[in-house]
N, C-alpha and C. Protein backbone atom coordinates (compact mmCIF):
# COMPACT_ATOMS: atom_id res chain seq x y z
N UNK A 1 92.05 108.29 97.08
CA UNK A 1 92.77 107.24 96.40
C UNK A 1 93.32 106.27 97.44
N UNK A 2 93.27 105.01 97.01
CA UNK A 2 93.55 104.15 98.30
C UNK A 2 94.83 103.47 97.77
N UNK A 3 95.22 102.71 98.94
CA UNK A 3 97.01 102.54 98.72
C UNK A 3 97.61 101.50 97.11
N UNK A 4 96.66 101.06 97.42
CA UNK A 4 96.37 100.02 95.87
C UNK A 4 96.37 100.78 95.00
N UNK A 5 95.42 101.66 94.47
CA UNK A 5 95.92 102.47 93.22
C UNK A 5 97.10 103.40 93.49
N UNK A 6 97.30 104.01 94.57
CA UNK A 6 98.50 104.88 94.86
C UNK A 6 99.95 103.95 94.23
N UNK A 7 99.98 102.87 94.71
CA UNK A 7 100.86 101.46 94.61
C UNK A 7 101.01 101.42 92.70
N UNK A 8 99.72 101.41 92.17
CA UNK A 8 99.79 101.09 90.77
C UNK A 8 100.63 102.47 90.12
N UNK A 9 99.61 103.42 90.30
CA UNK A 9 100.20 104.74 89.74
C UNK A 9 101.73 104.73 89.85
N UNK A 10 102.29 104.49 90.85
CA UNK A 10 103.56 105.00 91.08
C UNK A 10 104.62 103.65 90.46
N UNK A 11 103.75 102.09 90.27
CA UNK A 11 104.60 101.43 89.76
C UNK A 11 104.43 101.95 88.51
N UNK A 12 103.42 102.35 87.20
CA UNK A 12 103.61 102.90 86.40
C UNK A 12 103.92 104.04 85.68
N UNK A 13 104.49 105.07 86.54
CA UNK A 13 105.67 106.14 86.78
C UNK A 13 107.07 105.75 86.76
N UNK A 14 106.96 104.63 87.64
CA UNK A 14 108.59 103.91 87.84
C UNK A 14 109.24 103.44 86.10
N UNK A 15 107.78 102.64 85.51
CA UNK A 15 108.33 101.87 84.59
C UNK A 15 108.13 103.14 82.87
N UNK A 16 107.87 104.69 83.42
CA UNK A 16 107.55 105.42 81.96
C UNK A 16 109.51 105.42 82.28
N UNK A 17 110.07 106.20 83.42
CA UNK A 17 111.52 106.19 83.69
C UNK A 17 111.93 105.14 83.42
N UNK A 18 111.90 103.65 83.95
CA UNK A 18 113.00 102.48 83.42
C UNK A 18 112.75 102.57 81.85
N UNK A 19 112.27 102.77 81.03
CA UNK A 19 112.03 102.66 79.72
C UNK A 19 112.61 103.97 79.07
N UNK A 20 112.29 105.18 79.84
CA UNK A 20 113.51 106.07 79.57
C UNK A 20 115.12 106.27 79.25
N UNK A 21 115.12 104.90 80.19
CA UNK A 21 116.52 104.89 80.88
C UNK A 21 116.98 103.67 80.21
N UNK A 22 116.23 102.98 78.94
CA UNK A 22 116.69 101.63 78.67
C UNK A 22 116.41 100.22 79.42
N UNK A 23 115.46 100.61 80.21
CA UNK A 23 115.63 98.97 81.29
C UNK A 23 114.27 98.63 80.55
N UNK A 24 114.32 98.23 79.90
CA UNK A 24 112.77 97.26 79.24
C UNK A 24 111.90 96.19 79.77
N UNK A 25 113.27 95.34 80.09
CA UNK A 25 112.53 94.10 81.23
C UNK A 25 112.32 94.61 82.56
N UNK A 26 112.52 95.93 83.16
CA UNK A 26 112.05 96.28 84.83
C UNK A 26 110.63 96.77 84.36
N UNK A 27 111.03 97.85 83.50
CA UNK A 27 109.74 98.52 82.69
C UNK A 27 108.39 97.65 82.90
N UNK A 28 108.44 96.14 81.71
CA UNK A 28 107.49 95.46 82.00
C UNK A 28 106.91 94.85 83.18
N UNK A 29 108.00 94.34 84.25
CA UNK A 29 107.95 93.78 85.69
C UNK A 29 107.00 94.82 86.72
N UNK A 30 107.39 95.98 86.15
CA UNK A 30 106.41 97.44 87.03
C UNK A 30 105.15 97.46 86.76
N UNK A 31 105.27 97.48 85.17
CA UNK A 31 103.89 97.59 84.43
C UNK A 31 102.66 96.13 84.84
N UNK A 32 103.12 94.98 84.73
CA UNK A 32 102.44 94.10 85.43
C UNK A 32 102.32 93.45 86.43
N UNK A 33 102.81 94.46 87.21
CA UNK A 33 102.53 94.75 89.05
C UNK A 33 101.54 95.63 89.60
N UNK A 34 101.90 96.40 88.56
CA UNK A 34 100.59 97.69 88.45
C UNK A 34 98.92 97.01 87.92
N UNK A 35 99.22 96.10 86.51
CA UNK A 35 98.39 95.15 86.60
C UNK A 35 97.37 94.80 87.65
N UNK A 36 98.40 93.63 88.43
CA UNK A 36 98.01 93.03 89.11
C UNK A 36 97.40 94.06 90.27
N UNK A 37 97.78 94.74 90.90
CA UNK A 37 97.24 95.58 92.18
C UNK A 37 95.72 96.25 91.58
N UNK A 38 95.64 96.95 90.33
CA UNK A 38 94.57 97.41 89.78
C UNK A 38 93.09 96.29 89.85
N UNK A 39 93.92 95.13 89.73
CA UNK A 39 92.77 93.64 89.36
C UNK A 39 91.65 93.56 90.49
N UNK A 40 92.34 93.88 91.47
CA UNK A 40 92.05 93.67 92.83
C UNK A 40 92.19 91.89 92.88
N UNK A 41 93.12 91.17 92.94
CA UNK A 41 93.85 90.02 93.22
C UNK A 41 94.67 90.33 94.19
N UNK A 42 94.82 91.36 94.00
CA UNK A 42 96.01 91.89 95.55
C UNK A 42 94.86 92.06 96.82
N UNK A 43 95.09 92.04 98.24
CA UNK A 43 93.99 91.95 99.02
C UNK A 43 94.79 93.52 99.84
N UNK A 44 95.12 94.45 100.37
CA UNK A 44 95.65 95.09 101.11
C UNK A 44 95.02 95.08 102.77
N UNK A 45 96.13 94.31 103.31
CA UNK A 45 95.94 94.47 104.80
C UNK A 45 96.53 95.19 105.90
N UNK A 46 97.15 96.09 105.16
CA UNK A 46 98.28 96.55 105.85
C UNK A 46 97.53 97.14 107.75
N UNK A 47 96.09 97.73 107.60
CA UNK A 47 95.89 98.04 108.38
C UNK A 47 95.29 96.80 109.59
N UNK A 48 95.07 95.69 108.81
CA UNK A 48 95.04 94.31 109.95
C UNK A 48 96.79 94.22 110.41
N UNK A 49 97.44 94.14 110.13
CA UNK A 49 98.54 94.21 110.64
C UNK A 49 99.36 94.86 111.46
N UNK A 50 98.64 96.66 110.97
CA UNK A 50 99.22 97.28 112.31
C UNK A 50 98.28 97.44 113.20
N UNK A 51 97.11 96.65 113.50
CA UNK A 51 96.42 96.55 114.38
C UNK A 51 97.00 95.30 114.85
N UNK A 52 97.49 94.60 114.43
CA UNK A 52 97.65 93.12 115.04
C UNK A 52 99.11 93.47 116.02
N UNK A 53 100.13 94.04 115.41
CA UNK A 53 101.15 95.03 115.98
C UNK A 53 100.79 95.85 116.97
N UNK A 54 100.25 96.78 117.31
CA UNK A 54 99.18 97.42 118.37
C UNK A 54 98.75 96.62 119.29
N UNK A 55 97.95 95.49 118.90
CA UNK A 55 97.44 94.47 120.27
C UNK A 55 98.87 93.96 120.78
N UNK A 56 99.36 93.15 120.41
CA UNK A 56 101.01 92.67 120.75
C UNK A 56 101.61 93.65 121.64
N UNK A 57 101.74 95.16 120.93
CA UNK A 57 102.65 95.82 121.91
C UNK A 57 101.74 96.04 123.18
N UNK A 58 100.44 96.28 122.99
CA UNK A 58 99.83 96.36 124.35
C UNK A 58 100.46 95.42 126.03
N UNK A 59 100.80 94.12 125.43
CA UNK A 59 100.85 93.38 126.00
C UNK A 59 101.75 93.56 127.06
């Protein structure tokens, strides 16, 4: 599982609890974040970055 769906799953875990708990509008804000990351509109670079971090500290 790659960090993108890991990312979705867990925003839509977050939002079964805010809806538990009464928060309706976080609920939805989770749920179509989860959306969005699933779409693949999200790009994940995290690992260009800590490579880009890595060259830098080389320096």
């Amino acid at each position: 599982m790659d960090r993108l769906t890991r990312a979705a799953d867990e925003n839509r875990q977050a939002a079964v609890w805010a809806r538990a708990h009464g928060r309706e509008e976080r609920a939805k804000q989770l749920e179509e974040r989860a959306d969005e990351l699933e779409s693949g509109r999200v790009q994940d670079c995290t690992d260009q970055v800590i490579a880009l971090f890595r060259a830098v500290g080389r320096r």
